[in-house]
PDB file of N, CA and C in Angstrom:
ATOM      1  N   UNK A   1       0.817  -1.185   0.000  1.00  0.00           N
ATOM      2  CA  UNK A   1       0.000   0.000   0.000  1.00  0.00           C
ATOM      3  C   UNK A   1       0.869   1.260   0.000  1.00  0.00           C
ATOM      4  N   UNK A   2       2.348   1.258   0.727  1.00  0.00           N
ATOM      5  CA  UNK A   2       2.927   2.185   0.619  1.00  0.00           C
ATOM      6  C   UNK A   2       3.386   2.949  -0.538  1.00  0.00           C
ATOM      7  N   UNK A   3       4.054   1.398  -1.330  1.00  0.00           N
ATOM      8  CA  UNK A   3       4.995   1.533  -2.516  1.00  0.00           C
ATOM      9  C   UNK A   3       3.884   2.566  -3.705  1.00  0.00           C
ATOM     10  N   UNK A   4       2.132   2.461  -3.518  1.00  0.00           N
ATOM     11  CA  UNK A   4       1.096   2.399  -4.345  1.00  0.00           C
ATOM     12  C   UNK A   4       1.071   4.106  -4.162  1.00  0.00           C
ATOM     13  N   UNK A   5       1.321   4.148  -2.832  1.00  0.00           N
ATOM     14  CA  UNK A   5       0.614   5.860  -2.031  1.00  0.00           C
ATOM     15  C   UNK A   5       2.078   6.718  -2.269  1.00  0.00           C
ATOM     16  N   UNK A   6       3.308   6.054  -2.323  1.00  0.00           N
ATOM     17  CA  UNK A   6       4.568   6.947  -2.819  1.00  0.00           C
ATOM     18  C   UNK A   6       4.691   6.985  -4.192  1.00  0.00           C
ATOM     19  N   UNK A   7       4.306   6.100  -5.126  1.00  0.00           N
ATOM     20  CA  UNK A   7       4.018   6.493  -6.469  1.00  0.00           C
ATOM     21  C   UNK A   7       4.952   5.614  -6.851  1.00  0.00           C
ATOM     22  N   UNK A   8       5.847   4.548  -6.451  1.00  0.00           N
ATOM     23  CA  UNK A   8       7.092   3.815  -6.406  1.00  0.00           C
ATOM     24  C   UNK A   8       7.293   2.569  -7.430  1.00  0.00           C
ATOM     25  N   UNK A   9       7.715   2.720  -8.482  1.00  0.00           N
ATOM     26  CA  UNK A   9       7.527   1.862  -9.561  1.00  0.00           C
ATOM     27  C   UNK A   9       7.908   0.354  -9.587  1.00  0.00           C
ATOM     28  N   UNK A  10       7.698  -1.016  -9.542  1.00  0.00           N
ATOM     29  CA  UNK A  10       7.638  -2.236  -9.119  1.00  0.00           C
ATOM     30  C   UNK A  10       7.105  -2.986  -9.888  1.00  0.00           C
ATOM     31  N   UNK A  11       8.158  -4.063  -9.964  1.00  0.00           N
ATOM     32  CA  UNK A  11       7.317  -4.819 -11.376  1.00  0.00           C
ATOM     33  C   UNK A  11       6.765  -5.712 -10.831  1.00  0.00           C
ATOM     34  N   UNK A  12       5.505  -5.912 -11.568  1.00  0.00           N
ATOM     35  CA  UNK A  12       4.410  -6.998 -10.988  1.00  0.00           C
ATOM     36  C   UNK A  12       4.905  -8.337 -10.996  1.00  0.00           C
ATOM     37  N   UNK A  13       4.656  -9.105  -9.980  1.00  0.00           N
ATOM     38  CA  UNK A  13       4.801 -10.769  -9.767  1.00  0.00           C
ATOM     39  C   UNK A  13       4.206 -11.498 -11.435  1.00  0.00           C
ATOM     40  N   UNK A  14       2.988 -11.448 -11.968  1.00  0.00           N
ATOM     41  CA  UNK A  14       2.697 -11.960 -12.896  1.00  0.00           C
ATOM     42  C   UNK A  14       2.667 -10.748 -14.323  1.00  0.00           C
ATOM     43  N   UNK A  15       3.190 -10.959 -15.311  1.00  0.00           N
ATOM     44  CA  UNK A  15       3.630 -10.186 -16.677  1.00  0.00           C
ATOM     45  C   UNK A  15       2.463  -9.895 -16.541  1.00  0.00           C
ATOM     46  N   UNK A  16       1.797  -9.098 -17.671  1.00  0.00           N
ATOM     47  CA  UNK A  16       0.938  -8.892 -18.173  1.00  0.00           C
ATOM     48  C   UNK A  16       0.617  -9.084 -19.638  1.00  0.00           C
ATOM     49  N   UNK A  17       2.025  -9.478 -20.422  1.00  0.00           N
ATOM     50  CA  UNK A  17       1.859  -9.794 -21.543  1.00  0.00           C
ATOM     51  C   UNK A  17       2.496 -11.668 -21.509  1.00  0.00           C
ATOM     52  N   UNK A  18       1.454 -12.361 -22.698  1.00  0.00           N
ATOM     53  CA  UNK A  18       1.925 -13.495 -22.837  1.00  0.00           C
ATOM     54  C   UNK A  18       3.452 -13.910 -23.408  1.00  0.00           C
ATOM     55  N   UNK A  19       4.060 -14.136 -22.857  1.00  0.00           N
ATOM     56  CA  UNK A  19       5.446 -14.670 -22.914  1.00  0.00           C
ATOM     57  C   UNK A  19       5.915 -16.345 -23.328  1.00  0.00           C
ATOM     58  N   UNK A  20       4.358 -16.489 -23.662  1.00  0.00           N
ATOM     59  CA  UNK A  20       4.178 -18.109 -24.400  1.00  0.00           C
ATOM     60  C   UNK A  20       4.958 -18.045 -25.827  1.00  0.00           C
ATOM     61  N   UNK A  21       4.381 -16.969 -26.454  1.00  0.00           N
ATOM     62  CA  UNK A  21       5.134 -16.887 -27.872  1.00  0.00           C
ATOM     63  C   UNK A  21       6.761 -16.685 -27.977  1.00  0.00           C
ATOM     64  N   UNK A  22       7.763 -17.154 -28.373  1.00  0.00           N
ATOM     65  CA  UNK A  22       8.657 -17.005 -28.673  1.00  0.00           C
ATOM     66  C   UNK A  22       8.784 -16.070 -29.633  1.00  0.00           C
ATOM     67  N   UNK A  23       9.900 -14.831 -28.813  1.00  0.00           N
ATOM     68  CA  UNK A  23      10.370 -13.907 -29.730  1.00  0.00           C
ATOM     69  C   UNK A  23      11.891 -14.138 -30.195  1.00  0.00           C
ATOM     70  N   UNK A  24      12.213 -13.992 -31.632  1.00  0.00           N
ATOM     71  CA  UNK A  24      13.194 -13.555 -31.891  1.00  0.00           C
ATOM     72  C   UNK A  24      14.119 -12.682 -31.569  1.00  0.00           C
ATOM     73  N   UNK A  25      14.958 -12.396 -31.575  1.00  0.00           N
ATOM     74  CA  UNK A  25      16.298 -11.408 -30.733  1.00  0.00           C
ATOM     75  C   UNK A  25      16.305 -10.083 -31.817  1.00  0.00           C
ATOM     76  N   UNK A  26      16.050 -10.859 -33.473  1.00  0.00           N
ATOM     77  CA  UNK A  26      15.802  -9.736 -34.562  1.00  0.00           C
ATOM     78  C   UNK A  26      14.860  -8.933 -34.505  1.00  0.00           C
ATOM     79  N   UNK A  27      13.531  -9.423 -33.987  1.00  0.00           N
ATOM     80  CA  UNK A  27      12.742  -8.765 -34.084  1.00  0.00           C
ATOM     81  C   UNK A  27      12.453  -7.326 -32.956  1.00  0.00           C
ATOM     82  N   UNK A  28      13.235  -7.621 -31.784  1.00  0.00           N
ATOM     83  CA  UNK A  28      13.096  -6.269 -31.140  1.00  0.00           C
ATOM     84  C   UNK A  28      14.194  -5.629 -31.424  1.00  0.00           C
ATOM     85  N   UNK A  29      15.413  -5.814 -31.741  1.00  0.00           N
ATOM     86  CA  UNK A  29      16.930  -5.198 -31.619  1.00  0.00           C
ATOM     87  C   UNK A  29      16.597  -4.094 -32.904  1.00  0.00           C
ATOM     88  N   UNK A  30      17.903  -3.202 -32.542  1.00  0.00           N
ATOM     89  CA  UNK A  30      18.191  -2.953 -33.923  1.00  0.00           C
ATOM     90  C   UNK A  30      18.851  -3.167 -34.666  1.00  0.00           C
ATOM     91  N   UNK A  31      18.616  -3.213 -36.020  1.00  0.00           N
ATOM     92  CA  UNK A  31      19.631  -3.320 -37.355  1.00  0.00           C
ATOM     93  C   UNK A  31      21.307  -3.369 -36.991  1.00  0.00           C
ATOM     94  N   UNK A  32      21.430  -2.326 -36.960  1.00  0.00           N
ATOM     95  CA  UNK A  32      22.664  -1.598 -36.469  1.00  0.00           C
ATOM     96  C   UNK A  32      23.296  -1.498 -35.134  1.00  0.00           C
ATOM     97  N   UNK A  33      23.586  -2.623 -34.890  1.00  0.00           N
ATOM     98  CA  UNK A  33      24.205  -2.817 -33.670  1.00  0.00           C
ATOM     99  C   UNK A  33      25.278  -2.050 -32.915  1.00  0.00           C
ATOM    100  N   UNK A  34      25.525  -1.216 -32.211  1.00  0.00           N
ATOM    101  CA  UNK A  34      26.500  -0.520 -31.785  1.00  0.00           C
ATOM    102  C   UNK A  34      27.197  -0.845 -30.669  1.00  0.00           C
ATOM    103  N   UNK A  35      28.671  -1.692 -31.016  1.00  0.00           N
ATOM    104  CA  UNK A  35      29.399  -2.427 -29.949  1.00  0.00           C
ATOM    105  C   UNK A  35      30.268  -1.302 -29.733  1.00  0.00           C
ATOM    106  N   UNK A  36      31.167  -2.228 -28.611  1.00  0.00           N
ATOM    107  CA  UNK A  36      32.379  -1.714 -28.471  1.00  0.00           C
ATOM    108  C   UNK A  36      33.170  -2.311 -28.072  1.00  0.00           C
ATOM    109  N   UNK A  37      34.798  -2.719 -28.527  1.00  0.00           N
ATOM    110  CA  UNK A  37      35.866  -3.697 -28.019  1.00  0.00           C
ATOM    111  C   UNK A  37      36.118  -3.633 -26.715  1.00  0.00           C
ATOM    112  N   UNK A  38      36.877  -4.633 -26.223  1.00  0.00           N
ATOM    113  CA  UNK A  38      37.348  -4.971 -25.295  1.00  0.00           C
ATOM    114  C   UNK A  38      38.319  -3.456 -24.759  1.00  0.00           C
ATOM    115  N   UNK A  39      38.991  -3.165 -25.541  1.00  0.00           N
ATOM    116  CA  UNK A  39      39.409  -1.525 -25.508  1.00  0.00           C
ATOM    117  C   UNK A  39      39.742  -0.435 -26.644  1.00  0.00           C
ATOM    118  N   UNK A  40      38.773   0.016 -25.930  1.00  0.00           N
ATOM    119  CA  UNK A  40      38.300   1.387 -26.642  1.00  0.00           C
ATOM    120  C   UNK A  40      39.029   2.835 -26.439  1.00  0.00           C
ATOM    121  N   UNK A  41      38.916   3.192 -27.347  1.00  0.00           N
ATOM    122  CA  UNK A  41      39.805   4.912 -27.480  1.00  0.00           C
ATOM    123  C   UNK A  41      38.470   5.828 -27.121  1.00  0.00           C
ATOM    124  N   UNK A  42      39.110   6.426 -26.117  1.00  0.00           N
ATOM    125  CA  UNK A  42      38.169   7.576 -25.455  1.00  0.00           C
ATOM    126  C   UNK A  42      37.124   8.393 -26.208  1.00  0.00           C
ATOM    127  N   UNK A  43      37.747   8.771 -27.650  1.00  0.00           N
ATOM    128  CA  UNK A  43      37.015   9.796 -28.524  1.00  0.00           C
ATOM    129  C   UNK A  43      36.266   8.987 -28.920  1.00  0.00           C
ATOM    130  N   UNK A  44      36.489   7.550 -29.281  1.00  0.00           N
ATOM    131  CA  UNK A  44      35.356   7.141 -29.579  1.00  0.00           C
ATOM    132  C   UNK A  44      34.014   6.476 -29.028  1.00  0.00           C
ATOM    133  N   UNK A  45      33.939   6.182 -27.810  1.00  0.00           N
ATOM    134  CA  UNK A  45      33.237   6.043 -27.057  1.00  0.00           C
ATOM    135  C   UNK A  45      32.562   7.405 -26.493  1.00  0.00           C
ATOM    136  N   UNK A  46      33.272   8.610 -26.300  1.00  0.00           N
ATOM    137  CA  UNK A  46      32.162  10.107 -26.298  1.00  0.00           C
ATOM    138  C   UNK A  46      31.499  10.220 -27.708  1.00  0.00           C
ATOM    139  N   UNK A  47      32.098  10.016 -28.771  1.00  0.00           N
ATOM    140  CA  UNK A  47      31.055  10.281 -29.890  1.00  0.00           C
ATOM    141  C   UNK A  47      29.900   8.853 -29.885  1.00  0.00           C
ATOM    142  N   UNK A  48      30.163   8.127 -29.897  1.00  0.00           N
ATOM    143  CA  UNK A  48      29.347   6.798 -29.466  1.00  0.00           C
ATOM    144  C   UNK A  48      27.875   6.868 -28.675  1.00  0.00           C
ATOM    145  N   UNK A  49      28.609   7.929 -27.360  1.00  0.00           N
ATOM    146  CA  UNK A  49      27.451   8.332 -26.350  1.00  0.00           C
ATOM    147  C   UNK A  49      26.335   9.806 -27.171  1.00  0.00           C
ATOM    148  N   UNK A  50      27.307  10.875 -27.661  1.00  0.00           N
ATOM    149  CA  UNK A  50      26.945  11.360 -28.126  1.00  0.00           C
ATOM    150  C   UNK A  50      25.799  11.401 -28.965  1.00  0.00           C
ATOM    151  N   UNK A  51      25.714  10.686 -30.139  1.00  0.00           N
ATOM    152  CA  UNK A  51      25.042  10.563 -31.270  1.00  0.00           C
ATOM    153  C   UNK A  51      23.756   9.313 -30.816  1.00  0.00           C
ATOM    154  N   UNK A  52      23.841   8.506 -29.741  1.00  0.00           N
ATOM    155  CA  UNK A  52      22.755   7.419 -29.640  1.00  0.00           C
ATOM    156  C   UNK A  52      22.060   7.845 -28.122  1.00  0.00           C
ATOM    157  N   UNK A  53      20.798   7.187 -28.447  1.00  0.00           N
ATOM    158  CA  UNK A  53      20.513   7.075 -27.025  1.00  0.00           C
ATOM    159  C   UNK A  53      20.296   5.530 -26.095  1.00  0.00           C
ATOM    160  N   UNK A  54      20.986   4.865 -27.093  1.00  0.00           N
ATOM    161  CA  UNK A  54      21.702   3.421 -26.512  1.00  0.00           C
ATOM    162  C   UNK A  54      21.451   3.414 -24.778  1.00  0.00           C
ATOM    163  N   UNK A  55      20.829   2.551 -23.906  1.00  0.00           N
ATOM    164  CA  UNK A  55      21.514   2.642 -22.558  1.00  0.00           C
ATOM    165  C   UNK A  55      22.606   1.328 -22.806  1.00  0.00           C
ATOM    166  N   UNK A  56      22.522   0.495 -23.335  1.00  0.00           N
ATOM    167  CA  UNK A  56      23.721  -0.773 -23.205  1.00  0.00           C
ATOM    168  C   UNK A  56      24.449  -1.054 -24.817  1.00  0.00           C
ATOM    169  N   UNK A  57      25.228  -1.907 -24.054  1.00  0.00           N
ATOM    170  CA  UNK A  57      26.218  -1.580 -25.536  1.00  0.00           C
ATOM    171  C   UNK A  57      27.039  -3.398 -25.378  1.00  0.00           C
ATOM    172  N   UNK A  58      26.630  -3.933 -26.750  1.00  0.00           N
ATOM    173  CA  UNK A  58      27.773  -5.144 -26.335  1.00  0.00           C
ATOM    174  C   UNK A  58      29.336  -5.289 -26.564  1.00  0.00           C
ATOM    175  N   UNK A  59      29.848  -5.653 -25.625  1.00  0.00           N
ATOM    176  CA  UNK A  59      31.001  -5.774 -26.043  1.00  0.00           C
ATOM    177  C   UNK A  59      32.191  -7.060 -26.517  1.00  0.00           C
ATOM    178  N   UNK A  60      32.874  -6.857 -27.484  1.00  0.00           N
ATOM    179  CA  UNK A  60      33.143  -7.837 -28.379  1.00  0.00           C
ATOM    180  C   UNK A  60      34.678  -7.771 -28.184  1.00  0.00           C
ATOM    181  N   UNK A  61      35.382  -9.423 -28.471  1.00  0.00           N
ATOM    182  CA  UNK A  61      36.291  -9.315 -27.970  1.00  0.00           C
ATOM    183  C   UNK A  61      37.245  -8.459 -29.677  1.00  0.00           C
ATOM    184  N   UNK A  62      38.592  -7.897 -28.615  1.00  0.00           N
ATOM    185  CA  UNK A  62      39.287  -6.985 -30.136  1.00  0.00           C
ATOM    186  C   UNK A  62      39.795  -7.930 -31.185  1.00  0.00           C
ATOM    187  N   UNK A  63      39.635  -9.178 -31.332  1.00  0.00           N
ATOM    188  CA  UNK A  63      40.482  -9.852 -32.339  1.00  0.00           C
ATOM    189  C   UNK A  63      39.669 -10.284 -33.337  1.00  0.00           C
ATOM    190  N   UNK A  64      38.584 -11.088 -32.786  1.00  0.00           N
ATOM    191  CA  UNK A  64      37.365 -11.916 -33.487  1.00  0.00           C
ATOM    192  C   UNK A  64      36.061 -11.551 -33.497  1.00  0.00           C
ATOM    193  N   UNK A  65      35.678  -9.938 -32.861  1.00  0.00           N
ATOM    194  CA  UNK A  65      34.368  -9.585 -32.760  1.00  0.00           C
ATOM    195  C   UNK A  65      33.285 -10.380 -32.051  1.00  0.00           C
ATOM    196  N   UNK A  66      33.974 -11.515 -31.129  1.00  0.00           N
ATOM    197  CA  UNK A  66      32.828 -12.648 -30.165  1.00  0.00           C
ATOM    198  C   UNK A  66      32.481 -11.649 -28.911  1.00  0.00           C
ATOM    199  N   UNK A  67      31.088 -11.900 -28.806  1.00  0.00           N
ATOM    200  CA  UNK A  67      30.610 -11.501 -27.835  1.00  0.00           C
ATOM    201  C   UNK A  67      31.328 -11.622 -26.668  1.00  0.00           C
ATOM    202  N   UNK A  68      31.270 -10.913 -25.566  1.00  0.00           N
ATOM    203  CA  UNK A  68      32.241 -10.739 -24.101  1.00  0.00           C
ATOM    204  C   UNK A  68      31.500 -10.447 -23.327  1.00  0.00           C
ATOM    205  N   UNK A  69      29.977  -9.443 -23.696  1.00  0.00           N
ATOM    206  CA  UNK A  69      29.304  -9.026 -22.769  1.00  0.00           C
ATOM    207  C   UNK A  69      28.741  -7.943 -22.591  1.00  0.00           C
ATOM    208  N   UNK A  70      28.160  -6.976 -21.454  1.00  0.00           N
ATOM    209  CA  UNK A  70      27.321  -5.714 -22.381  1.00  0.00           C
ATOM    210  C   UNK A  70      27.841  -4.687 -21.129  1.00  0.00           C
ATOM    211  N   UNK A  71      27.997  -3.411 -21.904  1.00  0.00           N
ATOM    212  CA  UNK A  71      28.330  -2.379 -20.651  1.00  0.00           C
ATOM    213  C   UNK A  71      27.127  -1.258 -20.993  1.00  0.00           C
ATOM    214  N   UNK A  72      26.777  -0.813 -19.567  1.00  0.00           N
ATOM    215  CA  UNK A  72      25.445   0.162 -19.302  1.00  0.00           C
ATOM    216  C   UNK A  72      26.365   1.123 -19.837  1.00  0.00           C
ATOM    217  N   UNK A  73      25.746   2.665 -20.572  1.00  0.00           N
ATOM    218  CA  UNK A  73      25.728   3.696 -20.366  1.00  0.00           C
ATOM    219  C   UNK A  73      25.983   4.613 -19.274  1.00  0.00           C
ATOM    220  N   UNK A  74      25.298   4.065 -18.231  1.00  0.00           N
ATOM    221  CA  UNK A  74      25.430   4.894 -16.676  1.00  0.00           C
ATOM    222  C   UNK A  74      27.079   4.419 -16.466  1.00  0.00           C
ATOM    223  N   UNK A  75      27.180   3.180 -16.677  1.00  0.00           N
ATOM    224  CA  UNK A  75      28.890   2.342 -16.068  1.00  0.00           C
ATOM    225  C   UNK A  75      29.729   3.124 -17.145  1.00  0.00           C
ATOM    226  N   UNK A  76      29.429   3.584 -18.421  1.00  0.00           N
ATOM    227  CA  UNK A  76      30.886   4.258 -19.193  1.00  0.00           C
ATOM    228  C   UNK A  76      30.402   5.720 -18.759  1.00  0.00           C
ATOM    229  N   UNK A  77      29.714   5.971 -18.002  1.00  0.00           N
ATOM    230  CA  UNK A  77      29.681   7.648 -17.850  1.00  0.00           C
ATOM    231  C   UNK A  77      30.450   7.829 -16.658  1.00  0.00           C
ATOM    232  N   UNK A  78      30.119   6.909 -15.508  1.00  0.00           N
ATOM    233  CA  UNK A  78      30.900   6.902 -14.284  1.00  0.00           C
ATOM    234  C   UNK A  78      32.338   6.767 -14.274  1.00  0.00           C
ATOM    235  N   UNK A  79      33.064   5.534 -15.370  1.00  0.00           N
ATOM    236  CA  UNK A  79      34.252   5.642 -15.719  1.00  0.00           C
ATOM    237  C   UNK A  79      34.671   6.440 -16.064  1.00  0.00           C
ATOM    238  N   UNK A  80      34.403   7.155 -17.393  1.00  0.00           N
ATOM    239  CA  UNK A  80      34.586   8.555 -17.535  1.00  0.00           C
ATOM    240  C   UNK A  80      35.363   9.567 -16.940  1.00  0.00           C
ATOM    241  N   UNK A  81      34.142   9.712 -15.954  1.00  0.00           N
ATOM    242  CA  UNK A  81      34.312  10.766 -14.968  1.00  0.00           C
ATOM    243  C   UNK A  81      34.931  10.126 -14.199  1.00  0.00           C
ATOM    244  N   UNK A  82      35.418   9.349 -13.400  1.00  0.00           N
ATOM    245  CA  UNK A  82      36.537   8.478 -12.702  1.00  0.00           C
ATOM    246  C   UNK A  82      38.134   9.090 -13.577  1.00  0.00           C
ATOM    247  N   UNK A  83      38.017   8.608 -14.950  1.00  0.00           N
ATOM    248  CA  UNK A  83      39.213   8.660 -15.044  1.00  0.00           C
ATOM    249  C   UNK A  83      39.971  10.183 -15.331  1.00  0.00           C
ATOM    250  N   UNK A  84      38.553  11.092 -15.452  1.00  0.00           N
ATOM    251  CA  UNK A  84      39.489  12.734 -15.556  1.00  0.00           C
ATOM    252  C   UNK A  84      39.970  13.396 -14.094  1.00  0.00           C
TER     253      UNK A  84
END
């Protein structure tokens, strides 16, 4: 009753949409995938942030482009600012 009367956003115990159907990974993503290597050059990761409104980003290893894993937006803004 509290979480309801503070306005406090919470995701419901049961979906509300059926999750019986199998979705494809194509069908919500976009086209244009916007990774980033294992290590990245500074300028390009500010223009990166710049131009999208991406919150996650996968990252691929630098030799073979295999997946490694995904970094938030909020986590390369905090680094960022960590490293100036």
């Amino acid at each position: 009753m509290l979480i309801e009367l503070r306005a406090i956003p919470f995701v419901e115990l049961d979906p509300h949409y059926n999750y019986e159907k199998k979705i494809k990974a194509k069908e919500i993503m976009t086209k244009d995938v916007i990774t980033f290597k294992e290590v990245e050059k500074l300028s390009v990761i500010l223009k990166i942030l710049e131009s999208t409104t991406h919150n996650g980003f996968p990252v691929v290893t630098n030799e073979k482009n295999l997946f490694n894993g995904v970094i938030l937006r909020n986590h390369l803004v905090v680094l960022i600012k960590k490293a100036n």
